[in-house]
PDB file of N, CA and C in Angstrom:
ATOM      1  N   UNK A   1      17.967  -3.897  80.151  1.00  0.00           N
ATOM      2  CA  UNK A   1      16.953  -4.626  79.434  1.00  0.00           C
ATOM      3  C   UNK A   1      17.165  -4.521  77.927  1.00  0.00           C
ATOM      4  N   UNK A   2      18.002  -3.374  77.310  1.00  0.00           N
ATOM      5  CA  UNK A   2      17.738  -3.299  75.979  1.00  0.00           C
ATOM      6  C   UNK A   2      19.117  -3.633  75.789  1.00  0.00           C
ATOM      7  N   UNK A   3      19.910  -4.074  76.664  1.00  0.00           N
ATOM      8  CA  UNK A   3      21.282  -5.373  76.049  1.00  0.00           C
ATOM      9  C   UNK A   3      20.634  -6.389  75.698  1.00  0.00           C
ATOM     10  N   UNK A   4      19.899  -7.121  76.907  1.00  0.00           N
ATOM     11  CA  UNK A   4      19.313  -8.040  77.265  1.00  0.00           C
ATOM     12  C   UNK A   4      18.672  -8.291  75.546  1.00  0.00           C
ATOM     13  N   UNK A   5      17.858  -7.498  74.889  1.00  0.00           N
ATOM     14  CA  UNK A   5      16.886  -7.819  73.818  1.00  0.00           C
ATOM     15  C   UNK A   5      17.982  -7.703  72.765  1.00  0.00           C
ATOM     16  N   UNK A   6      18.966  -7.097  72.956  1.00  0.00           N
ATOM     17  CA  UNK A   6      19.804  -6.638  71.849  1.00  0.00           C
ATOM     18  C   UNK A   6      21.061  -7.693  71.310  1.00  0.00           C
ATOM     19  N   UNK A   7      20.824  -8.753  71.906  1.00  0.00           N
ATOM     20  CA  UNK A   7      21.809  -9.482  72.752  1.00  0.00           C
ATOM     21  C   UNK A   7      21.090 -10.850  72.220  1.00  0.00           C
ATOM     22  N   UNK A   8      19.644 -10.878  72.605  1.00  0.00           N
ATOM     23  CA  UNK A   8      18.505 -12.119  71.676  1.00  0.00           C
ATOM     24  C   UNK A   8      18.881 -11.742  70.341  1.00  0.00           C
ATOM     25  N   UNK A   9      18.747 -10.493  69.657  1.00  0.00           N
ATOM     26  CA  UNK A   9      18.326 -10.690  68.818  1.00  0.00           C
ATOM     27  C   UNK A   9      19.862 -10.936  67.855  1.00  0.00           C
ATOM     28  N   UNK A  10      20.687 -10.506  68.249  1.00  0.00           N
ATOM     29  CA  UNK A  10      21.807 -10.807  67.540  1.00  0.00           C
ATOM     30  C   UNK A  10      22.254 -12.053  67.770  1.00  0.00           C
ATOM     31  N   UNK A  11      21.805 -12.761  68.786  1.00  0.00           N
ATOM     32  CA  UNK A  11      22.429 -14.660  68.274  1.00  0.00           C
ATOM     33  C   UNK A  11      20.927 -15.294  68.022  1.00  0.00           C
ATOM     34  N   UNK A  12      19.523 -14.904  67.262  1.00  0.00           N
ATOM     35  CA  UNK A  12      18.343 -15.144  66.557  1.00  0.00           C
ATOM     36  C   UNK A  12      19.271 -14.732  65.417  1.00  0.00           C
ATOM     37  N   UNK A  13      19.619 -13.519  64.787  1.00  0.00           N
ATOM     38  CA  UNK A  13      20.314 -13.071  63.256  1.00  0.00           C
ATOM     39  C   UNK A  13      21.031 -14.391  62.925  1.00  0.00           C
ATOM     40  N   UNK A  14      22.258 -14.584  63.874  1.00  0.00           N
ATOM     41  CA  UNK A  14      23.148 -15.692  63.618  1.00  0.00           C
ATOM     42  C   UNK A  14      22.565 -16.973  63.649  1.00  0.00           C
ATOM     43  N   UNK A  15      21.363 -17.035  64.232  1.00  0.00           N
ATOM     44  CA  UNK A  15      20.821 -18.751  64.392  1.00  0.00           C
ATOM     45  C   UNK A  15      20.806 -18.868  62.563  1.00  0.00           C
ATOM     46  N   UNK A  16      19.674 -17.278  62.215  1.00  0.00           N
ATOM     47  CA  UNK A  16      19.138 -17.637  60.846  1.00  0.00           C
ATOM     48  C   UNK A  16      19.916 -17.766  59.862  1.00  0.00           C
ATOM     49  N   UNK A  17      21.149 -16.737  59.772  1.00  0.00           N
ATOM     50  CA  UNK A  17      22.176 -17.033  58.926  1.00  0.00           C
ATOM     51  C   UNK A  17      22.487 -18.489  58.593  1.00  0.00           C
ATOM     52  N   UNK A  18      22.999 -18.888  59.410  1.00  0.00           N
ATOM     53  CA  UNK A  18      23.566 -19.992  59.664  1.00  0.00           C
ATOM     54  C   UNK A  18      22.283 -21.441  59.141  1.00  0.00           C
ATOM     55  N   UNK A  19      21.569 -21.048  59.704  1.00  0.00           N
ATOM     56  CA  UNK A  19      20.203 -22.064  58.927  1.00  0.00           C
ATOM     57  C   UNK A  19      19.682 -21.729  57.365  1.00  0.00           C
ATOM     58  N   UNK A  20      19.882 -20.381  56.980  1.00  0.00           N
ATOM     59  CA  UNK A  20      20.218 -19.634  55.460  1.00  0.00           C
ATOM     60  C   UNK A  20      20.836 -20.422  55.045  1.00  0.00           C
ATOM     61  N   UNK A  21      22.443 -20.512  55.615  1.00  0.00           N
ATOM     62  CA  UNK A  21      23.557 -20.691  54.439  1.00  0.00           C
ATOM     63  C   UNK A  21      23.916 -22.424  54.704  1.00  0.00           C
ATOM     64  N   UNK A  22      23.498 -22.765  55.800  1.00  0.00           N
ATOM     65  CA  UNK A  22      24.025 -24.829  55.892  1.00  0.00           C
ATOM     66  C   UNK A  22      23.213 -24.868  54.460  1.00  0.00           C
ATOM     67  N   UNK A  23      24.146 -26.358  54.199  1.00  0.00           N
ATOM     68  CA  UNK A  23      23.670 -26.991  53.143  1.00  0.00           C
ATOM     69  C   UNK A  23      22.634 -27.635  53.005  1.00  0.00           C
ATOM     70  N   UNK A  24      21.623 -27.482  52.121  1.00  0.00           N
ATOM     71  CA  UNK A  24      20.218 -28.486  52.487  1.00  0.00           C
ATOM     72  C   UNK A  24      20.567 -30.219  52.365  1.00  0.00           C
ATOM     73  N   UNK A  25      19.744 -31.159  52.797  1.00  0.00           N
ATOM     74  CA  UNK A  25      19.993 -32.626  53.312  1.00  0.00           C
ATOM     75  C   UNK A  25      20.878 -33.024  51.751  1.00  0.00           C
ATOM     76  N   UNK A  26      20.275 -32.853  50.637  1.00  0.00           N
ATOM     77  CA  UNK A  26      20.735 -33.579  49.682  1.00  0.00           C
ATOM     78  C   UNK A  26      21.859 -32.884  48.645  1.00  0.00           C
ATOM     79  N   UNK A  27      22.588 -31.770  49.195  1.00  0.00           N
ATOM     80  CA  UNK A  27      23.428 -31.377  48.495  1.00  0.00           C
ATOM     81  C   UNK A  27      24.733 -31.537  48.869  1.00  0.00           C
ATOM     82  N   UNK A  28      26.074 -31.411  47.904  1.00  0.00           N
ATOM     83  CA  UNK A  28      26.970 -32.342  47.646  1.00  0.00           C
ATOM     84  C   UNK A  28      28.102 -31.793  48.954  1.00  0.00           C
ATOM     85  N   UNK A  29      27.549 -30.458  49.394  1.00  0.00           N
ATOM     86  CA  UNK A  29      28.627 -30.082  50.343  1.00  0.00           C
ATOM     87  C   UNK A  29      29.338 -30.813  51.388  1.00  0.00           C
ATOM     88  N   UNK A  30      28.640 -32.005  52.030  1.00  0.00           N
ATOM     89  CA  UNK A  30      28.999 -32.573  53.120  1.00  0.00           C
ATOM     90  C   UNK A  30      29.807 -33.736  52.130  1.00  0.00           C
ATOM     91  N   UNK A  31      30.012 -34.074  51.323  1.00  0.00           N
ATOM     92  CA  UNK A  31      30.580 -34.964  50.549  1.00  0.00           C
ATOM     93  C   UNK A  31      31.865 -34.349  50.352  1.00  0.00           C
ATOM     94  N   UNK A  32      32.196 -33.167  50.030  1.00  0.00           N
ATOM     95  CA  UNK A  32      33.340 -32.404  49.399  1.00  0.00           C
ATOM     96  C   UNK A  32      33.683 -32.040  50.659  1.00  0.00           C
ATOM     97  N   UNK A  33      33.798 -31.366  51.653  1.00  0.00           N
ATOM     98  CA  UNK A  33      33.931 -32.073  52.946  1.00  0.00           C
ATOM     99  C   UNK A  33      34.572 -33.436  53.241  1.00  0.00           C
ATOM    100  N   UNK A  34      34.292 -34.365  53.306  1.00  0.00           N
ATOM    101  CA  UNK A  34      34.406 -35.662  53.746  1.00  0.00           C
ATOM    102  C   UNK A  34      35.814 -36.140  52.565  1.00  0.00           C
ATOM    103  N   UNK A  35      35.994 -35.136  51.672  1.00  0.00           N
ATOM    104  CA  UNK A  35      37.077 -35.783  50.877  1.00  0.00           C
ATOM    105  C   UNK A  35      38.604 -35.236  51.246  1.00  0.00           C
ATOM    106  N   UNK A  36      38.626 -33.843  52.052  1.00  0.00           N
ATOM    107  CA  UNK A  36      39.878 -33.582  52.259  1.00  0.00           C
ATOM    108  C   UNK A  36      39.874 -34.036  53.988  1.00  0.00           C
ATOM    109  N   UNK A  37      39.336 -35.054  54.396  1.00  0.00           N
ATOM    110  CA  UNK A  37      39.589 -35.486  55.674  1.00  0.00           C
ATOM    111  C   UNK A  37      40.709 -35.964  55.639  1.00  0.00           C
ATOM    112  N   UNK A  38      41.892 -36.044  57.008  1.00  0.00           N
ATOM    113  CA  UNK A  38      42.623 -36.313  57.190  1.00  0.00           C
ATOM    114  C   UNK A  38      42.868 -37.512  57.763  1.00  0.00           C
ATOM    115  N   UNK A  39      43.552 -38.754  56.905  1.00  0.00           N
ATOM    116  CA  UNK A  39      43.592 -40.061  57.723  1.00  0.00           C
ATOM    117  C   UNK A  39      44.359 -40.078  58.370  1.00  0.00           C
ATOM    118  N   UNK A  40      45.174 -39.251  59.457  1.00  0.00           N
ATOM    119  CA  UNK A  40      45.902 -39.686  60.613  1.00  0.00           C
ATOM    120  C   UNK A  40      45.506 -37.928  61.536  1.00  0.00           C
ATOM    121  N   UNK A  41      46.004 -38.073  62.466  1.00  0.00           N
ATOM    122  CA  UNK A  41      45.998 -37.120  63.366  1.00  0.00           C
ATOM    123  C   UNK A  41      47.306 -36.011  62.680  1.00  0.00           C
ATOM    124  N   UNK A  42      47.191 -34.988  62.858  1.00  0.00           N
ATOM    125  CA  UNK A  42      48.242 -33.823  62.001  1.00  0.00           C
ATOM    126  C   UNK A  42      49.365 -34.115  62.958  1.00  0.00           C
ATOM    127  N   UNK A  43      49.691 -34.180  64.042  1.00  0.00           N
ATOM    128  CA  UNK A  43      50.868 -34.687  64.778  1.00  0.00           C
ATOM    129  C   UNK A  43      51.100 -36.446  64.350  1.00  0.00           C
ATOM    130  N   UNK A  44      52.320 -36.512  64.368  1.00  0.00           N
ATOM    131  CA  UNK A  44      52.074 -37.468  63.390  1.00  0.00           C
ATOM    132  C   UNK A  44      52.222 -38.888  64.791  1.00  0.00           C
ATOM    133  N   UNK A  45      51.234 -39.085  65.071  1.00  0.00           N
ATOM    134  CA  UNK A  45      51.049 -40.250  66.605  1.00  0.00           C
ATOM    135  C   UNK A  45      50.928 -41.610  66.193  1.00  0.00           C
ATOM    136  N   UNK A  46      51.080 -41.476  64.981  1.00  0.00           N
ATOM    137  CA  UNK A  46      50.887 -43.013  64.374  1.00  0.00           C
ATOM    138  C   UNK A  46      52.387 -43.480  64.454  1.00  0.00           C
ATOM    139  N   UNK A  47      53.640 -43.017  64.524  1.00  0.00           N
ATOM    140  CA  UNK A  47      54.544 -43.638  64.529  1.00  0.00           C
ATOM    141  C   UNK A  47      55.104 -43.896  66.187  1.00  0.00           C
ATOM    142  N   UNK A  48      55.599 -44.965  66.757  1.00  0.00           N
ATOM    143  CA  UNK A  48      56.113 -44.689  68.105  1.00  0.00           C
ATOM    144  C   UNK A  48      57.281 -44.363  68.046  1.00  0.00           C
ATOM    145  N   UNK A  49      57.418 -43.351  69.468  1.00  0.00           N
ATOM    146  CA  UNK A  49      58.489 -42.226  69.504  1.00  0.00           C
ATOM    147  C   UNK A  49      59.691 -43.203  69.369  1.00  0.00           C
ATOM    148  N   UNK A  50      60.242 -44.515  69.670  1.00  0.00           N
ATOM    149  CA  UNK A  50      61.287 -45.285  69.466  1.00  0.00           C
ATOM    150  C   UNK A  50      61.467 -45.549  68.103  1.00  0.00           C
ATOM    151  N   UNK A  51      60.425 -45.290  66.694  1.00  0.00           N
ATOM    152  CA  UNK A  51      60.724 -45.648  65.837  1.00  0.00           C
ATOM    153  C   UNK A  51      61.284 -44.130  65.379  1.00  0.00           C
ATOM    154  N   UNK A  52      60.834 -43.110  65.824  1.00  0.00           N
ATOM    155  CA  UNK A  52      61.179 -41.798  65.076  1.00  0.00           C
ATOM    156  C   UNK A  52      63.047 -41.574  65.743  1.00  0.00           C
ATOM    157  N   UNK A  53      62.898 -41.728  66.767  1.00  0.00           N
ATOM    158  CA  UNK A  53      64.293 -41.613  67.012  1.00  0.00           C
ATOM    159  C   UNK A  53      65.640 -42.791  66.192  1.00  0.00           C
ATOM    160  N   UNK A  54      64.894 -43.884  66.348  1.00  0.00           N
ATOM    161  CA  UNK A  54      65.755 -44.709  64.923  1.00  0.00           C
ATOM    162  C   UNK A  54      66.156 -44.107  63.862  1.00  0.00           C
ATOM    163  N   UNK A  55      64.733 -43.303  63.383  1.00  0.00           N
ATOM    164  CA  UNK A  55      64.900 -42.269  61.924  1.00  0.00           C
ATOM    165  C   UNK A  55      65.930 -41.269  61.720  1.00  0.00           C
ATOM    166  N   UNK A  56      65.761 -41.003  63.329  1.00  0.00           N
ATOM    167  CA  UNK A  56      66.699 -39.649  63.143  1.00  0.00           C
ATOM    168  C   UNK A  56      67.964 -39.972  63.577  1.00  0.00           C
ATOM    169  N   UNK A  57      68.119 -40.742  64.133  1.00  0.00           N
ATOM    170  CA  UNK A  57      69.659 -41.319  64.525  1.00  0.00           C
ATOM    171  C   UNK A  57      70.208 -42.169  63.211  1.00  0.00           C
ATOM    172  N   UNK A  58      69.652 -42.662  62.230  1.00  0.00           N
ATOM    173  CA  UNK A  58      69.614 -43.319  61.170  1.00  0.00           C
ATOM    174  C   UNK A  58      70.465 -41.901  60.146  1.00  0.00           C
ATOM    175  N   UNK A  59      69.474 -40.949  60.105  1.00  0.00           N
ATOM    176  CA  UNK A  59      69.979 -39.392  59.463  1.00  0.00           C
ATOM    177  C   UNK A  59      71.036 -39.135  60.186  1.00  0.00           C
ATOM    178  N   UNK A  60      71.183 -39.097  60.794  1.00  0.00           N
ATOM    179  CA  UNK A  60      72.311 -37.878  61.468  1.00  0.00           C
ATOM    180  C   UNK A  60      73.418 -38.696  61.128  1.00  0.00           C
ATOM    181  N   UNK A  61      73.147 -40.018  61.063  1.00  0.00           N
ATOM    182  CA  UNK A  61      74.836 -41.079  60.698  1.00  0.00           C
ATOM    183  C   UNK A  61      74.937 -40.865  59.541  1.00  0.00           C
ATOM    184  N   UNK A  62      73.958 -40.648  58.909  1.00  0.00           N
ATOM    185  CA  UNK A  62      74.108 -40.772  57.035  1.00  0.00           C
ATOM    186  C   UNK A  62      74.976 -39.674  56.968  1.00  0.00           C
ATOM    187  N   UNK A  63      74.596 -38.193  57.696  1.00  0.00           N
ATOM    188  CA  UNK A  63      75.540 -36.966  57.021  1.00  0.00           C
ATOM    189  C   UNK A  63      76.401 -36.877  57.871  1.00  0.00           C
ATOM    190  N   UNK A  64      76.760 -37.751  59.133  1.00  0.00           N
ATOM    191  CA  UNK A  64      78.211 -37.775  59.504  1.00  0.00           C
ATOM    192  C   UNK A  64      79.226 -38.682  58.657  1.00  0.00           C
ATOM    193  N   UNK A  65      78.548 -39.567  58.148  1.00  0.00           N
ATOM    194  CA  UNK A  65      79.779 -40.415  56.679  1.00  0.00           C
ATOM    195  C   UNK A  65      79.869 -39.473  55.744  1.00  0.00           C
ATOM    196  N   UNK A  66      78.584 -39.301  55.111  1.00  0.00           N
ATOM    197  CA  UNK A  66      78.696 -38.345  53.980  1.00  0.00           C
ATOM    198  C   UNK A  66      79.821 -36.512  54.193  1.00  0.00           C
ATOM    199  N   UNK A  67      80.038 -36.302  55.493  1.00  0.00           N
ATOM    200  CA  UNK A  67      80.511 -35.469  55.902  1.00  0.00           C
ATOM    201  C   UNK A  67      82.074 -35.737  56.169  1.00  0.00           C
ATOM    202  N   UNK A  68      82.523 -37.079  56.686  1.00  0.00           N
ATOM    203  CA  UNK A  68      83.413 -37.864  56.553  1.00  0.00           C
ATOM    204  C   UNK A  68      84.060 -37.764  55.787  1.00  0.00           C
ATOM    205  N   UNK A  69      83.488 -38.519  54.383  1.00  0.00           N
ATOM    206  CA  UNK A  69      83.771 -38.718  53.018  1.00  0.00           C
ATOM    207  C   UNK A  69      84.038 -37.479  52.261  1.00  0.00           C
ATOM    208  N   UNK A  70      83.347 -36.813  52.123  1.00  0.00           N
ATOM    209  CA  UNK A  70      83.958 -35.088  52.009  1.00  0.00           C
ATOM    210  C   UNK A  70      84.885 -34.979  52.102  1.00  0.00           C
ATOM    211  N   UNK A  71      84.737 -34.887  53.932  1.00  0.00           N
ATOM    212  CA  UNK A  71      86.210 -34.322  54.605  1.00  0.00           C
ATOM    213  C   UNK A  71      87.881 -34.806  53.768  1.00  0.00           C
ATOM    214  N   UNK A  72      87.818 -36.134  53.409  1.00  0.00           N
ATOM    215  CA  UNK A  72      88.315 -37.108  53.167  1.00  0.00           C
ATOM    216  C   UNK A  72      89.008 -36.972  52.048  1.00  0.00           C
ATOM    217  N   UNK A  73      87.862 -36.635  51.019  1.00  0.00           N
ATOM    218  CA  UNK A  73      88.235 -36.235  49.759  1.00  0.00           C
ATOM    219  C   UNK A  73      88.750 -35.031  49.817  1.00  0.00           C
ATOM    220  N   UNK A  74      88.670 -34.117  50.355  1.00  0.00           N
ATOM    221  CA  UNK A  74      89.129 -32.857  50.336  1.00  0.00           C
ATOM    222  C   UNK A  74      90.713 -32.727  50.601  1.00  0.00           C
ATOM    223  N   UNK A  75      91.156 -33.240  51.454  1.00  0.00           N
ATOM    224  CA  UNK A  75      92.459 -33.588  52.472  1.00  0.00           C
ATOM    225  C   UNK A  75      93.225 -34.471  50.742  1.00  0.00           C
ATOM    226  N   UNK A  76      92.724 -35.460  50.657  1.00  0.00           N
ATOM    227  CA  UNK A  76      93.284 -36.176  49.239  1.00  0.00           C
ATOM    228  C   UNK A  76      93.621 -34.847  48.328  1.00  0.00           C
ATOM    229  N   UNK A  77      92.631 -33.950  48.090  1.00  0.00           N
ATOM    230  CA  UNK A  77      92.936 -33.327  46.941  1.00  0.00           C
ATOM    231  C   UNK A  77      93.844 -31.981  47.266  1.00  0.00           C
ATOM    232  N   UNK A  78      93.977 -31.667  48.554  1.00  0.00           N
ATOM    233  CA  UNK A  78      95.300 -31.187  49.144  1.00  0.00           C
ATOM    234  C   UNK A  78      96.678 -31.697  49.151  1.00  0.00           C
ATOM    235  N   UNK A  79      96.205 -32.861  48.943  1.00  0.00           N
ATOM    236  CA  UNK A  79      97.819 -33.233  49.110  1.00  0.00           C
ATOM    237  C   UNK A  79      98.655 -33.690  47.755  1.00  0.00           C
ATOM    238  N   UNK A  80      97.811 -33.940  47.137  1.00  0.00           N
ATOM    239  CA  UNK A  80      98.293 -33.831  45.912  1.00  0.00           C
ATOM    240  C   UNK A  80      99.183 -32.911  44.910  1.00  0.00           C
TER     241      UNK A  80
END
């Protein structure tokens, strides 16, 4: 029985806290809030998975030329 009361009264403490510290109706907190909202989902689901793989198959060719071209130049400046 004296969990039981001990147990009320510690989520009554937390009701009041919590009704203490929210912001009253007309103050700016829920505004400052509302400004670092996020316009897309943090996974980024706005792109379809066929366009991300374009992206990355797009990259991976760029630093196989650029890796190429290196190679390329390097061999030139060996033989010289």
């Amino acid at each position: 029985m004296i969990g039981f009361i001990a147990a009320v009264v510690v989520v009554a403490l937390f009701a009041w806290i919590v009704h203490r510290c929210a912001p009253k109706p007309g103050e700016r907190a829920s505004v400052l809030l509302e400004r670092y909202r996020p316009h897309a989902p943090m996974a980024d689901w706005s792109m379809p998975p066929d366009q991300y793989d374009r992206i990355r198959q797009y990259a991976e060719l760029q630093a196989m030329r650029a890796h190429q071209s290196q190679s390329s130049s390097t061999q030139l400046d060996r033989s010289m």
